[in-house]
C-alpha atoms as a PDB file:
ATOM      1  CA  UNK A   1      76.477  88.104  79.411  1.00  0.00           C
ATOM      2  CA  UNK A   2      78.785  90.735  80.816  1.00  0.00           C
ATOM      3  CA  UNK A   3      79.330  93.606  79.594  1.00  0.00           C
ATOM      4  CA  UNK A   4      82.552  95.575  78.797  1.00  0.00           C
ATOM      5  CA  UNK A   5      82.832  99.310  79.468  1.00  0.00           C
ATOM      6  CA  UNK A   6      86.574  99.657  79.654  1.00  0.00           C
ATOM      7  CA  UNK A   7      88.711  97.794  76.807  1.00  0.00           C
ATOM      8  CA  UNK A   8      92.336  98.443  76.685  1.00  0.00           C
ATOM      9  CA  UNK A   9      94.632  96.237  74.268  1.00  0.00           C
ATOM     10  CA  UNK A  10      98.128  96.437  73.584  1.00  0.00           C
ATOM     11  CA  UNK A  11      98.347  99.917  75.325  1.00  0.00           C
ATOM     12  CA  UNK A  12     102.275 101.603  75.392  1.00  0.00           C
ATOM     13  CA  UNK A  13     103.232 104.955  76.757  1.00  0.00           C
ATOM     14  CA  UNK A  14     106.460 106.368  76.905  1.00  0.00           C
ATOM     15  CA  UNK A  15     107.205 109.666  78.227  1.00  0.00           C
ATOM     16  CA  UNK A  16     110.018 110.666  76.084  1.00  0.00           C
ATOM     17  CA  UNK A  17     112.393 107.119  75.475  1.00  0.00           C
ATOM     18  CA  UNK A  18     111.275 106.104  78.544  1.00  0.00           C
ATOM     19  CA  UNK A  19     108.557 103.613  78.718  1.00  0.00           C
ATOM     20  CA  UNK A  20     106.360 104.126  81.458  1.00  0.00           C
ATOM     21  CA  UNK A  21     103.858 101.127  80.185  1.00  0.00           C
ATOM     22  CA  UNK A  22     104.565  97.761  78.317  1.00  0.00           C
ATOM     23  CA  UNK A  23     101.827  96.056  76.245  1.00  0.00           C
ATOM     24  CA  UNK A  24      99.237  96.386  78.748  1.00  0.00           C
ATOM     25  CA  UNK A  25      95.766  94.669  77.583  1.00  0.00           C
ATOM     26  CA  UNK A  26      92.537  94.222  80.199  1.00  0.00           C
ATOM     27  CA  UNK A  27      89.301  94.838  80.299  1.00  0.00           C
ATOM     28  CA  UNK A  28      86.472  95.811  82.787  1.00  0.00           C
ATOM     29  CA  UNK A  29      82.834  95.070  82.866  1.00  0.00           C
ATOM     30  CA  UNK A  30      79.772  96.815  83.375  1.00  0.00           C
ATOM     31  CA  UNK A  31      79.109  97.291  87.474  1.00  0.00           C
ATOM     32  CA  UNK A  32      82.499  96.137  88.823  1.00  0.00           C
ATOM     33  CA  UNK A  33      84.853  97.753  91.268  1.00  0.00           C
ATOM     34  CA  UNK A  34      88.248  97.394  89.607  1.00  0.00           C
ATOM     35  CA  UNK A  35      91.138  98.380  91.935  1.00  0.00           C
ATOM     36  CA  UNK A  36      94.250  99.235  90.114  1.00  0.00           C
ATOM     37  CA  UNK A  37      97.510  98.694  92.542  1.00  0.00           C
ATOM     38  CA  UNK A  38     101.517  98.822  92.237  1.00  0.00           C
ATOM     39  CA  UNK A  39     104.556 100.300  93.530  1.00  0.00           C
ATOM     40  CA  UNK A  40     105.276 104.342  93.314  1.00  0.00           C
ATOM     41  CA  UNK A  41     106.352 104.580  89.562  1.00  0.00           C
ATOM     42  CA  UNK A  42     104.679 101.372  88.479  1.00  0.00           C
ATOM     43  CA  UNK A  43     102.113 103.349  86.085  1.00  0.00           C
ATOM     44  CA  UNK A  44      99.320 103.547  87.665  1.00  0.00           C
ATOM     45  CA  UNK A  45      98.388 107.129  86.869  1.00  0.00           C
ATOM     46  CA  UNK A  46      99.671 107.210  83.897  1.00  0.00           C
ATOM     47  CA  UNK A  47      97.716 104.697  82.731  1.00  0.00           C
ATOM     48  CA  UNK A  48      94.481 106.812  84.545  1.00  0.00           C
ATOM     49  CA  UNK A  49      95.835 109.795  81.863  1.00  0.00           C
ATOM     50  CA  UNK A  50      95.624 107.233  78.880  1.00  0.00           C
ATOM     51  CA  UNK A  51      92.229 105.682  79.360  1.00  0.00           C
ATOM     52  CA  UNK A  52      90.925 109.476  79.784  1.00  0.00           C
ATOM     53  CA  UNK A  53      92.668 110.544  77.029  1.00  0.00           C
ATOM     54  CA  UNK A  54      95.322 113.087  78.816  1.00  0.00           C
ATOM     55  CA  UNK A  55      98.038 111.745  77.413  1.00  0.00           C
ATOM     56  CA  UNK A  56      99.328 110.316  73.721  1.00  0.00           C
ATOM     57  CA  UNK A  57      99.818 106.271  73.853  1.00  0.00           C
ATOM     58  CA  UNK A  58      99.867 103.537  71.404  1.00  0.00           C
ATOM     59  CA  UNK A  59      97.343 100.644  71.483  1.00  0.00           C
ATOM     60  CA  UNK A  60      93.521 100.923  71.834  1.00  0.00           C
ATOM     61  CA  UNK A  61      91.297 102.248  74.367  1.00  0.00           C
ATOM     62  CA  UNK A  62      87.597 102.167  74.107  1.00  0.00           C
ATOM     63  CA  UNK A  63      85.100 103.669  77.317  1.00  0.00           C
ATOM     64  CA  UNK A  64      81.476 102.523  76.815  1.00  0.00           C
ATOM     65  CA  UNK A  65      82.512 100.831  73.460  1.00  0.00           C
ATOM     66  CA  UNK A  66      83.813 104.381  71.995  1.00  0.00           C
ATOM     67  CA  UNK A  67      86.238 106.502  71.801  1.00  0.00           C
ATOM     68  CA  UNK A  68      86.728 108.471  75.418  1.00  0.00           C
ATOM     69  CA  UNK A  69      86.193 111.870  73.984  1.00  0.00           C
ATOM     70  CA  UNK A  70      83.220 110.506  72.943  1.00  0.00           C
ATOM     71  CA  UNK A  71      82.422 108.837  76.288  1.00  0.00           C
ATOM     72  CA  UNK A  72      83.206 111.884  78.719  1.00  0.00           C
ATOM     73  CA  UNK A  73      79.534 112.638  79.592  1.00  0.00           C
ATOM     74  CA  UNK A  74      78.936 109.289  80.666  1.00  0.00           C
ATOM     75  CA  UNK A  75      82.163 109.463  83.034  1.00  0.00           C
ATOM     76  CA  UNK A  76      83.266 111.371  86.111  1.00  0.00           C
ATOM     77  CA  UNK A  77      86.970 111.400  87.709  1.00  0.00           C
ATOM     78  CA  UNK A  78      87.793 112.200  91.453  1.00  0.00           C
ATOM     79  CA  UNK A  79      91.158 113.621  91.257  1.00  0.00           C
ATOM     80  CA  UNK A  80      94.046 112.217  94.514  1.00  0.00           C
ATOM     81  CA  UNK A  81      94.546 115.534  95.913  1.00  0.00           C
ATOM     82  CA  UNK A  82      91.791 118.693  94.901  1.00  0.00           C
ATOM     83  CA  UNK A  83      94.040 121.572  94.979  1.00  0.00           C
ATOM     84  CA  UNK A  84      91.954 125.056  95.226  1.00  0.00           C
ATOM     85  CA  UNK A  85      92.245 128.709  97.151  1.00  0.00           C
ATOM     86  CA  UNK A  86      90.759 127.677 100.865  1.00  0.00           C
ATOM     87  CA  UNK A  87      90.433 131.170 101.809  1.00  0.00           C
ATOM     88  CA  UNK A  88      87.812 131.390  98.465  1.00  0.00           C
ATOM     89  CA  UNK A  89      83.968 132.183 100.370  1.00  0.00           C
ATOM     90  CA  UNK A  90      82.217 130.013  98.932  1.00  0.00           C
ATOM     91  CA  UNK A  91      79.902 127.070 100.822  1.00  0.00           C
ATOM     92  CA  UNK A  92      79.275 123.691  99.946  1.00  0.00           C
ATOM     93  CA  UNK A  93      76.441 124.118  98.297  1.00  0.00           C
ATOM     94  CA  UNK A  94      77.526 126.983  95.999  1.00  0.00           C
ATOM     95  CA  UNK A  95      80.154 124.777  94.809  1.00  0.00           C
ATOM     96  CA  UNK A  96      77.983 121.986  94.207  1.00  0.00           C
ATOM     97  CA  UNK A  97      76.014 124.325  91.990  1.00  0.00           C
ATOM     98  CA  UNK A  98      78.893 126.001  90.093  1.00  0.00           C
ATOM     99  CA  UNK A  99      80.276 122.457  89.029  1.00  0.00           C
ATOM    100  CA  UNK A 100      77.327 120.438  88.422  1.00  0.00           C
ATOM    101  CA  UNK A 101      77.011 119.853  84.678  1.00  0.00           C
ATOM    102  CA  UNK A 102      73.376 117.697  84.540  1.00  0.00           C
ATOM    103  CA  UNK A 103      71.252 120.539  86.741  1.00  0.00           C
ATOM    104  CA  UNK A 104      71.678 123.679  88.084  1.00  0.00           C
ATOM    105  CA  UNK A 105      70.097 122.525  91.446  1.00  0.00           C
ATOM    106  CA  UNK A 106      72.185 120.450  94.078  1.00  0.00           C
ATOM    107  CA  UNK A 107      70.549 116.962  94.352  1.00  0.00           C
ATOM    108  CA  UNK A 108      69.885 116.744  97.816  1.00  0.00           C
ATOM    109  CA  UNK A 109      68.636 112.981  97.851  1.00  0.00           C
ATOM    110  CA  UNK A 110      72.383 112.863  96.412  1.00  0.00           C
ATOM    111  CA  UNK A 111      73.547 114.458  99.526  1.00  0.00           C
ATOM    112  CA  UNK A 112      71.948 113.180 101.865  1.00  0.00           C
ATOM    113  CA  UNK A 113      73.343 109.487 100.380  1.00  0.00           C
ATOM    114  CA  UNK A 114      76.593 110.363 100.667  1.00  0.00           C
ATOM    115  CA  UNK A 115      76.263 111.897 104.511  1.00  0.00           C
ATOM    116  CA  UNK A 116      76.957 115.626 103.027  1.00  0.00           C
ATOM    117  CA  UNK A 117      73.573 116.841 103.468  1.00  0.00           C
ATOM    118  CA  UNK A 118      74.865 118.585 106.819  1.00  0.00           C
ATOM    119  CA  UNK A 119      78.227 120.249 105.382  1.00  0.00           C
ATOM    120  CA  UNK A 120      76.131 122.488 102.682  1.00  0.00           C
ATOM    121  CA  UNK A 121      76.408 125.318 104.416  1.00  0.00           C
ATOM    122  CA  UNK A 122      79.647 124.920 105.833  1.00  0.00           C
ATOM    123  CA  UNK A 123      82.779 126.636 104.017  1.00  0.00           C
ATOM    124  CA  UNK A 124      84.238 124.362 101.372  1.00  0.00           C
ATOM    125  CA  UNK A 125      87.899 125.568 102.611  1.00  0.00           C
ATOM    126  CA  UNK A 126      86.936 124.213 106.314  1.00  0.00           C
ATOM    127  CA  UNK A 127      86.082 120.750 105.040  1.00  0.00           C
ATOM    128  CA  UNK A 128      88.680 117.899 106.498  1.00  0.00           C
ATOM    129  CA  UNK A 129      90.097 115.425 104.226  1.00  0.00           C
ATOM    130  CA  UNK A 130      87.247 113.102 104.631  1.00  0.00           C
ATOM    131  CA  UNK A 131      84.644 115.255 104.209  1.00  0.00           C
ATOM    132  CA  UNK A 132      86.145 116.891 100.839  1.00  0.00           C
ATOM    133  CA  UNK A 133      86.383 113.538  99.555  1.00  0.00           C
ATOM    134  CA  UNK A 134      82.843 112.870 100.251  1.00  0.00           C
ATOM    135  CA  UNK A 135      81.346 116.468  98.500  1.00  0.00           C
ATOM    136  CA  UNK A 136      83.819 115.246  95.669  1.00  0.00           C
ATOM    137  CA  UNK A 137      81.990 112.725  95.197  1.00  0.00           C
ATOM    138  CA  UNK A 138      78.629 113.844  95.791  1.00  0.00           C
ATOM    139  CA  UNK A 139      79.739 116.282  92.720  1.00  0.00           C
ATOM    140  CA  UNK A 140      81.030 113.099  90.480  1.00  0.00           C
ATOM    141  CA  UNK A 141      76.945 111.501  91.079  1.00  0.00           C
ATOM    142  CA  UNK A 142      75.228 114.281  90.092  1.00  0.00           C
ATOM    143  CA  UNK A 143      76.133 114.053  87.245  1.00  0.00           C
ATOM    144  CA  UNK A 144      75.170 110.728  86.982  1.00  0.00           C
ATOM    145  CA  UNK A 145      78.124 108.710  85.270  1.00  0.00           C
ATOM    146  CA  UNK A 146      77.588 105.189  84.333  1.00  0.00           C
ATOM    147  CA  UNK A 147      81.776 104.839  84.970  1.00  0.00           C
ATOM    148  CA  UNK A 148      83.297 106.810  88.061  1.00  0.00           C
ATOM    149  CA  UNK A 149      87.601 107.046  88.475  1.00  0.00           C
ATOM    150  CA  UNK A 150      89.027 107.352  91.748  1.00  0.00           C
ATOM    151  CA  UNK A 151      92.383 107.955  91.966  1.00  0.00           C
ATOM    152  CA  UNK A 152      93.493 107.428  95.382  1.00  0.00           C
ATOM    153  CA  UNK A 153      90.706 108.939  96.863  1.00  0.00           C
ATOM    154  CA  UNK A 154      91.791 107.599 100.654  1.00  0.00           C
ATOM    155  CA  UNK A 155      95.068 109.475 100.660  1.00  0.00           C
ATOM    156  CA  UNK A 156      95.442 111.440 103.618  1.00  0.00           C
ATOM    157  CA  UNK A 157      92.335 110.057 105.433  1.00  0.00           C
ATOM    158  CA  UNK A 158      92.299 107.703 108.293  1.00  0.00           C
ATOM    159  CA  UNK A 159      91.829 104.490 108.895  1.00  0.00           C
ATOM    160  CA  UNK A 160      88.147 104.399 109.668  1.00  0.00           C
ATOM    161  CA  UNK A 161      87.929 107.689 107.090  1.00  0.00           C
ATOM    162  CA  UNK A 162      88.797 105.369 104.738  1.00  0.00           C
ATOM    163  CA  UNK A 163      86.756 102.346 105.714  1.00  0.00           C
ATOM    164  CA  UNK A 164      83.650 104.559 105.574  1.00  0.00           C
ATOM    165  CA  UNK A 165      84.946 105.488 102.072  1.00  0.00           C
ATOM    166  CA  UNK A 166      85.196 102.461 100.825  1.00  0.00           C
ATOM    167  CA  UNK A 167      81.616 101.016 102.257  1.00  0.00           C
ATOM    168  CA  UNK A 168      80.567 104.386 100.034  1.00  0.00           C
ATOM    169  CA  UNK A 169      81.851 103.003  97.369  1.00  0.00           C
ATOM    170  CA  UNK A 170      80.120  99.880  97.442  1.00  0.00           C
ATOM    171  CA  UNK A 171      77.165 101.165  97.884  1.00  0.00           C
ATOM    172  CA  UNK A 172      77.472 103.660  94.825  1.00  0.00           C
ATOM    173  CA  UNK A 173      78.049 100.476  93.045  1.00  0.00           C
ATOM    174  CA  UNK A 174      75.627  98.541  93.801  1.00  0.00           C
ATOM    175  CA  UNK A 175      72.758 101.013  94.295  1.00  0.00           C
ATOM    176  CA  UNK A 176      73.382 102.695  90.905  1.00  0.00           C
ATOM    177  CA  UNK A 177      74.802 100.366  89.060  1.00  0.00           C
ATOM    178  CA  UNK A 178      78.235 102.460  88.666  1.00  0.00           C
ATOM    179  CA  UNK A 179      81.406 100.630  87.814  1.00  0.00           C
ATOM    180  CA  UNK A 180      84.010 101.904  90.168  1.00  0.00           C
ATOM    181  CA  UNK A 181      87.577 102.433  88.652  1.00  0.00           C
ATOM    182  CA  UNK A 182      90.253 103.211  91.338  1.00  0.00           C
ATOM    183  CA  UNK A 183      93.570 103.800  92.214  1.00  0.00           C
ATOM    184  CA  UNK A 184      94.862 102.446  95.850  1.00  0.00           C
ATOM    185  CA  UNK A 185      97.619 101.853  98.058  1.00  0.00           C
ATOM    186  CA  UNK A 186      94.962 100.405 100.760  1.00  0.00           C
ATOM    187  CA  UNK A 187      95.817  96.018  99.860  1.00  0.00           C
ATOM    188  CA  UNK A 188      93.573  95.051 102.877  1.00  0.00           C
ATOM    189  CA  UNK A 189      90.317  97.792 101.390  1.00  0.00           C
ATOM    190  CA  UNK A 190      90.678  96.256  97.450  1.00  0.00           C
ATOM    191  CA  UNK A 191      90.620  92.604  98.967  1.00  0.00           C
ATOM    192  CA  UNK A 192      87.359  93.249 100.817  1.00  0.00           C
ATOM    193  CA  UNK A 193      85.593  95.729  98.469  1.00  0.00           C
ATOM    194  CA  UNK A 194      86.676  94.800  94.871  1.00  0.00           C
ATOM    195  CA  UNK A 195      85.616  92.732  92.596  1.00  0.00           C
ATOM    196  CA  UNK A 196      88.951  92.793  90.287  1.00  0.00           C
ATOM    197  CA  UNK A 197      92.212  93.710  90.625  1.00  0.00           C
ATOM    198  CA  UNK A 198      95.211  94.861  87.798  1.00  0.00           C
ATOM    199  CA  UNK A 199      98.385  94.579  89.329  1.00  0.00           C
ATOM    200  CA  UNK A 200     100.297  96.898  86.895  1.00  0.00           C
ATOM    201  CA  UNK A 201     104.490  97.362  87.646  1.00  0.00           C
ATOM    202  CA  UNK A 202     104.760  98.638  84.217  1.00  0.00           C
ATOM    203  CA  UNK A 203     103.722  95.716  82.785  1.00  0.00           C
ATOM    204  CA  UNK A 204     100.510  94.313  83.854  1.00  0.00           C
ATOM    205  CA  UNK A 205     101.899  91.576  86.392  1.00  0.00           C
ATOM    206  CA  UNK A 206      98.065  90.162  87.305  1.00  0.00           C
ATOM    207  CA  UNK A 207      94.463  90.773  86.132  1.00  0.00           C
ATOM    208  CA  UNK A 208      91.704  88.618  88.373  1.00  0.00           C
ATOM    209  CA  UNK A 209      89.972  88.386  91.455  1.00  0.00           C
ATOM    210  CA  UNK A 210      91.335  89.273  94.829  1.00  0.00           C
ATOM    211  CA  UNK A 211      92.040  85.833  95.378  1.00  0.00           C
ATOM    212  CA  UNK A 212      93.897  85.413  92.719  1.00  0.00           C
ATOM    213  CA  UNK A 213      95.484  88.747  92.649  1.00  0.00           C
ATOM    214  CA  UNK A 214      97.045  89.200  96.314  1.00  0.00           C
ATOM    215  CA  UNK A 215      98.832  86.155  96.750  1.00  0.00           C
ATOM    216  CA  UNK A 216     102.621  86.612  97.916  1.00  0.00           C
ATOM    217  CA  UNK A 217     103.718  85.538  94.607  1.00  0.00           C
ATOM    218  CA  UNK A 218     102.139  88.200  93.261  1.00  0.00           C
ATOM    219  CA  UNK A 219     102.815  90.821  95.907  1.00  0.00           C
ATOM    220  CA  UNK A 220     106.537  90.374  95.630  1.00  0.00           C
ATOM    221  CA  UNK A 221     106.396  90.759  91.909  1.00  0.00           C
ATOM    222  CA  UNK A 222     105.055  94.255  92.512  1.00  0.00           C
ATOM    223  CA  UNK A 223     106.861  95.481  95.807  1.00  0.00           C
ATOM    224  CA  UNK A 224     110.282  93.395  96.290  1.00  0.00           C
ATOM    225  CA  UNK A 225     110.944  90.310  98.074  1.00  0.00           C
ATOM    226  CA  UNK A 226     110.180  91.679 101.362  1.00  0.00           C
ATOM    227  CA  UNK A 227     106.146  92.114 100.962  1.00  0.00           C
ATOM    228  CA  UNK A 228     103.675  89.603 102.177  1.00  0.00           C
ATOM    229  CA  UNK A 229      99.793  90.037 102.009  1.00  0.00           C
ATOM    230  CA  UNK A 230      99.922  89.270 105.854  1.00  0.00           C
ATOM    231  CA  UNK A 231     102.749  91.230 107.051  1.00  0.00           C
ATOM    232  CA  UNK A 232     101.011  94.521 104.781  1.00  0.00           C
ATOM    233  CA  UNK A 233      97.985  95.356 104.784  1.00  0.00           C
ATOM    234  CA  UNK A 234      98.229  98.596 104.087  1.00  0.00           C
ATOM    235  CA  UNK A 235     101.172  99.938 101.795  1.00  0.00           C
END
């Protein structure tokens, strides 16, 4: 029987008297790789802020069966853009070892999994895009979370950056058994590497498998009558 680790039911936000999300109810079992997609402005990261508890909503929200606050140990969130000092001295390594909460020593098994193994002594401000992504998330599975967010975490990266991201992904998921939350713009990456899809424009306009998620139909719900899974495969 599957398991659910992310419930939400009935969820509403409003930022001021404007409502950002209508009466949005899903949930998300144990080991998937859930994309969440939709237009700029749709909700998408709001509704990231609401299931971590960032923000005030109405509805329910339980991670891992609980409360989030009581949940956070067990999670681990790679922000879209990590914004810090690059001029700051500090190497790979010593910043794996200044934000890893589980052990005070980098795992280098870890590492060498996610191809960062050669970057450790190599200036965290001289990273590329690609390469902070990947200590990012060498960081998140360290700390060994049983549910990992990822909002957008292929913005800015190439095309085969981002195919090499999302192969990483799947094989965080299947290797540890980590269900894979994420954010993304990239229709043609979800179809191949997920194994659900919410289609959220406000209101949650789909919730199924790729199949039955990107269909036309449902793509011109989200992004005008213009879009076709064909003619976009990456918006």
């Amino acid at each position: 029987m599957s398991t659910s680790v992310v419930s939400v039911k009935n969820l509403f936000v409003h930022y001021g008297e404007n409502e950002v999300l209508h009466d949005i109810s899903f949930e998300i079992n144990k080991g998937t790789i859930a994309a969440i997609i939709g237009p700029n402005g749709s909700g998408k990261s709001t509704l990231f802020k609401a299931i971590l508890g960032l923000i005030p909503y109405s509805g329910q929200i339980k991670v891992l069966k609980k409360p989030i606050k009581q949940s956070l140990k067990q999670v681990s969130y790679i922000p879209q853009y990590f914004d810090f000092d690059r001029t700051l001295p500090i190497t790979v390594k010593e910043f794996l070892n200044l934000t890893n909460l589980t052990n005070k020593k980098v795992d280098n098994s870890v590492c060498r999994e996610v191809h960062v193994d050669f970057l450790l002594n190599k200036k965290i401000g001289e990273l590329s895009g690609g390469q902070l992504q990947r200590v990012l998330f060498a960081n998140a599975l360290m700390n060994k979370p049983e549910i990992l967010f990822l909002d957008e975490a292929a913005a800015g990266i190439d095309v085969e950056g981002a195919k090499t991201l999302y192969e990483l992904i799947e094989h965080v998921n299947k290797k540890h058994s980590v269900t894979i939350i994420m954010i993304s713009h990239e229709i043609n990456m979800v179809y191949k590497f997920a194994d659900q899809i919410i289609c959220l424009n406000r209101d949650l306009v789909c919730d199924g498998t790729p199949k039955q998620a990107l269909t036309d139909e449902i793509m011109k719900k989200l992004y005008g009558e213009n879009m076709s899974v064909k003619s976009h495969k990456h918006i």
